[in-house]
N, C-alpha and C. Protein backbone atom coordinates (compact mmCIF):
# COMPACT_ATOMS: atom_id res chain seq x y z
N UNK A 1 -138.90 170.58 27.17
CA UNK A 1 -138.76 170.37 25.75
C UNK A 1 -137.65 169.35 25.50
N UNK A 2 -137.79 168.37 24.56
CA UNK A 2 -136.98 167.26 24.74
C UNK A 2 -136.11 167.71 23.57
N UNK A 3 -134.96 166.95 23.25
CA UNK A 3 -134.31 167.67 22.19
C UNK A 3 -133.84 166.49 21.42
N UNK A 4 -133.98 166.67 20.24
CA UNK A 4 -133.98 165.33 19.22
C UNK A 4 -132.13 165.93 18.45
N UNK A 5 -131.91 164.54 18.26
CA UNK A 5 -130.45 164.22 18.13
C UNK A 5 -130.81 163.29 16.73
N UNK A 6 -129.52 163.54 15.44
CA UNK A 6 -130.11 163.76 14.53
C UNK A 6 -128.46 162.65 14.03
N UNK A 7 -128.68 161.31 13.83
CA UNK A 7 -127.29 160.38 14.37
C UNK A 7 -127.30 159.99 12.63
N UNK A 8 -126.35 160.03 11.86
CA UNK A 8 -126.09 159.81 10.32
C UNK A 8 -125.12 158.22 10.36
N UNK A 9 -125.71 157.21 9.70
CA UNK A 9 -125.15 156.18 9.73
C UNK A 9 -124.80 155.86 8.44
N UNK A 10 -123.48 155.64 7.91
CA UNK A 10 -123.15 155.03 7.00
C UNK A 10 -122.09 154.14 6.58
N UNK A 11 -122.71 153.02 5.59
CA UNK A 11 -121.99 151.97 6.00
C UNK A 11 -121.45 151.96 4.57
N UNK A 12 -120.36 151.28 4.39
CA UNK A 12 -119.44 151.11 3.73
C UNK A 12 -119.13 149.77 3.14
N UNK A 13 -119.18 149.54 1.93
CA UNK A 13 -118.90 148.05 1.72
C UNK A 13 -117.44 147.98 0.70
N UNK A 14 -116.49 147.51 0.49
CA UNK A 14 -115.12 147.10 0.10
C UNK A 14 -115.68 146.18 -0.32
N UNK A 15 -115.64 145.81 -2.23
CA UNK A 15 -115.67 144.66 -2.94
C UNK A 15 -114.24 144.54 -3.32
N UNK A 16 -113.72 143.66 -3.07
CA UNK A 16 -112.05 143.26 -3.49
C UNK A 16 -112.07 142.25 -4.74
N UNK A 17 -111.77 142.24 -5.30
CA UNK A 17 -111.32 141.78 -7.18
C UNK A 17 -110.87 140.13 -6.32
N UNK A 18 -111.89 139.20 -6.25
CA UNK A 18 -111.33 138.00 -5.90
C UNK A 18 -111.66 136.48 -7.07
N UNK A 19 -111.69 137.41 -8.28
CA UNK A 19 -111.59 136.48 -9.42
C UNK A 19 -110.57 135.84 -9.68
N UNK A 20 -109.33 136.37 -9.32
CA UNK A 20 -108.26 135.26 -9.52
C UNK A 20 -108.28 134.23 -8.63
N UNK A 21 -108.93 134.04 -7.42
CA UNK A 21 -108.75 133.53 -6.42
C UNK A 21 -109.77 132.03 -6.75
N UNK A 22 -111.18 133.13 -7.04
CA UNK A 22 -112.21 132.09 -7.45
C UNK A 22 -111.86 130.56 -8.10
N UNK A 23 -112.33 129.22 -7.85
CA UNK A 23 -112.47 128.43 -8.31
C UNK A 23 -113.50 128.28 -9.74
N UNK A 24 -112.94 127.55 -10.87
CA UNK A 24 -113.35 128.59 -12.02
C UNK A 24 -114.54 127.48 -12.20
N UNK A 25 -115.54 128.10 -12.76
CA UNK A 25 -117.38 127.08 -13.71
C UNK A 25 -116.96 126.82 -15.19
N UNK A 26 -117.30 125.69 -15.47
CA UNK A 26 -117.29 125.74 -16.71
C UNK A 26 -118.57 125.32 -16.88
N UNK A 27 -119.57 125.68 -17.92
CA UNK A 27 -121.13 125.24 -18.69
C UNK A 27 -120.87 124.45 -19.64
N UNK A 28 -121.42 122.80 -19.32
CA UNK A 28 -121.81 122.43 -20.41
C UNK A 28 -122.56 122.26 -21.57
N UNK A 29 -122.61 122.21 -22.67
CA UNK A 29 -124.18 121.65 -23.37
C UNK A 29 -123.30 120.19 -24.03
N UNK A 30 -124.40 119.15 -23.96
CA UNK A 30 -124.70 117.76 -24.55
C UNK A 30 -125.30 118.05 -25.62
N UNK A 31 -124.32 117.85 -27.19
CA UNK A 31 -125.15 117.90 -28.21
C UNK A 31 -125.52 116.89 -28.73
N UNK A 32 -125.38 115.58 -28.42
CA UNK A 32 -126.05 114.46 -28.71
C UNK A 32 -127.31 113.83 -28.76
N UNK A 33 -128.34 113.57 -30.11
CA UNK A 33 -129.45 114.35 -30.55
C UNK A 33 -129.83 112.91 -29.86
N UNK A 34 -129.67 111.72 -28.94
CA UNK A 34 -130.42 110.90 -28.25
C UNK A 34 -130.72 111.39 -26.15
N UNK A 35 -129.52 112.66 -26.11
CA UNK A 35 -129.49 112.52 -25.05
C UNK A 35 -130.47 113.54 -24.56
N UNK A 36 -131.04 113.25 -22.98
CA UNK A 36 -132.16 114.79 -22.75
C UNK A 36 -131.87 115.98 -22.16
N UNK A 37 -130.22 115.95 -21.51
CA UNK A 37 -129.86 116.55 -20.62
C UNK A 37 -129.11 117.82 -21.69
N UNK A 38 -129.83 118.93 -21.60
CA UNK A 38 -129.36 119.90 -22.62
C UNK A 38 -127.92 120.81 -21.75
N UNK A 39 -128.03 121.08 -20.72
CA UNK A 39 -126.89 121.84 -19.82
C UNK A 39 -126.30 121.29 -19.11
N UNK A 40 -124.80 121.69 -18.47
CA UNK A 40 -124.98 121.52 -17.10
C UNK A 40 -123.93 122.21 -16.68
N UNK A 41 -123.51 122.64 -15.81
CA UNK A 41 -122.43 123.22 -15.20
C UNK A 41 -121.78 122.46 -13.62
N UNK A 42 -120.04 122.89 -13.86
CA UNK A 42 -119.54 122.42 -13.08
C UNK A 42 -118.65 123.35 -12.35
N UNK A 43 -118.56 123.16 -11.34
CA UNK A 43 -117.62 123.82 -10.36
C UNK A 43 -116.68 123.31 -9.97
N UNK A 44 -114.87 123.73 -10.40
CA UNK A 44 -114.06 123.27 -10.08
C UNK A 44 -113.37 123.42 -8.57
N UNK A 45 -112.82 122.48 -7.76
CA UNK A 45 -112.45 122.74 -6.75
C UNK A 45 -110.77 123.72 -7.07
N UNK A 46 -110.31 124.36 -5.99
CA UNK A 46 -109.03 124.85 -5.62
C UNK A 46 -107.87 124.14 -6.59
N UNK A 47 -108.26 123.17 -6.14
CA UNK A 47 -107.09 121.88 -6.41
C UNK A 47 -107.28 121.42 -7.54
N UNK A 48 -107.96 122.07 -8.84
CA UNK A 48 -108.23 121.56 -10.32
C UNK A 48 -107.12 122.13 -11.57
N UNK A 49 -106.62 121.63 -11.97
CA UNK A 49 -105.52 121.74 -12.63
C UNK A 49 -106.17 122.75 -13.59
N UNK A 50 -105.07 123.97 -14.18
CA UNK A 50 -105.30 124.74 -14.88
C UNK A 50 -105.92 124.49 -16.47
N UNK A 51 -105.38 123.24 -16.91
CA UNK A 51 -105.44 122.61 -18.51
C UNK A 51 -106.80 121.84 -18.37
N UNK A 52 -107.25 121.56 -17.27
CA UNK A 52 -108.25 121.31 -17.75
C UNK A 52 -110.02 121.36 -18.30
N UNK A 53 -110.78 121.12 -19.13
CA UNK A 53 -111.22 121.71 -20.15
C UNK A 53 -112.33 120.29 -20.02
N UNK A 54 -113.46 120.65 -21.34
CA UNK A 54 -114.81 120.16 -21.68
C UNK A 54 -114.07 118.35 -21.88
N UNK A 55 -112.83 118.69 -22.44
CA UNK A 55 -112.90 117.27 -23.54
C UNK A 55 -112.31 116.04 -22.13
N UNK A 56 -112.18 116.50 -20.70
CA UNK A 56 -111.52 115.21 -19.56
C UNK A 56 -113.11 114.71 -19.42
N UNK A 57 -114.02 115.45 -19.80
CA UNK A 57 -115.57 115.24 -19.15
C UNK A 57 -116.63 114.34 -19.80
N UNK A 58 -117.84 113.44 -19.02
CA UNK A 58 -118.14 112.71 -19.67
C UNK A 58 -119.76 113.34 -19.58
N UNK A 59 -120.63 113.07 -20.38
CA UNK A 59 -122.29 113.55 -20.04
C UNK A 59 -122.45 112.75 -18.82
N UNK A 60 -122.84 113.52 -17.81
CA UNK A 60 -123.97 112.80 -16.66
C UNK A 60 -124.82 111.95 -16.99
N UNK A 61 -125.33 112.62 -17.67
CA UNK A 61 -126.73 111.36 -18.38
C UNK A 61 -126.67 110.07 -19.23
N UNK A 62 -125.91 110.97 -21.00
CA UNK A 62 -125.92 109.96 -21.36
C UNK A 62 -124.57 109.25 -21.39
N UNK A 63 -123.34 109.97 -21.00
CA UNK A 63 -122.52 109.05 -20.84
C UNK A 63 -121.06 109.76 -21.79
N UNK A 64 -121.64 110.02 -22.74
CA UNK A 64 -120.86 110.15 -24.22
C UNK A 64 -120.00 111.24 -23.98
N UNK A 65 -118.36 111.29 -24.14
CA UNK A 65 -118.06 112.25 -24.24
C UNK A 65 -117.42 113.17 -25.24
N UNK A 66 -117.46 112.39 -26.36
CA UNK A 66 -117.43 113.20 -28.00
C UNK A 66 -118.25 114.11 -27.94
N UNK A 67 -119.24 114.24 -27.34
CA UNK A 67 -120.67 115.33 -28.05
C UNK A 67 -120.37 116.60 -26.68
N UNK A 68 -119.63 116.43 -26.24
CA UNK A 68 -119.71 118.09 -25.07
C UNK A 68 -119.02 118.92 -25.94
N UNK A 69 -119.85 120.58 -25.47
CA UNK A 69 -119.42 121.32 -25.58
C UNK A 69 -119.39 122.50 -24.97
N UNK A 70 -118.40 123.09 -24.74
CA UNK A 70 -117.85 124.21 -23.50
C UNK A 70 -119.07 125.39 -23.99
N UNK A 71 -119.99 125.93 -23.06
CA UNK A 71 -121.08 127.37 -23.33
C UNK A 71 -120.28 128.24 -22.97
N UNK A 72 -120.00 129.02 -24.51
CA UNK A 72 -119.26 130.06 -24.05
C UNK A 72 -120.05 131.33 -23.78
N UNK A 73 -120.17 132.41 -22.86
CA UNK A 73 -120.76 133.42 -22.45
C UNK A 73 -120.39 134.59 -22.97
């Protein structure tokens, strides 16, 4: 008679709070009623200064940077 062994595995996962750490997104929208590019988002590196914001940024597309505006969530 063989004898069955009855082995309980459990795994464990640790999420650690690494939002301060994160390099921060900001979403754009282009409200400029010639341009086609309605979104876009950017990812700042490590090394991106805290102050900065929608208005250093220019549209990808059309260029303009009076018409951005920060998508707030």
């Amino acid at each position: 008679m063989a004898t069955q062994i009855l082995v309980e595995v459990r795994a464990f996962i640790f999420v650690r709070d690494v939002s301060s750490r994160m390099p921060a997104t900001l979403e754009v929208k282009c409200t400029d009623d010639g341009c086609e590019l309605d979104m876009f988002e950017m990812h700042y590196t490590y090394d991106m200064p805290d102050d900065v914001g929608v208005n250093d940024f220019q549209c990808p597309y059309c260029g303009e940077t009076d018409c951005l505006e920060a998508i707030e969530l």
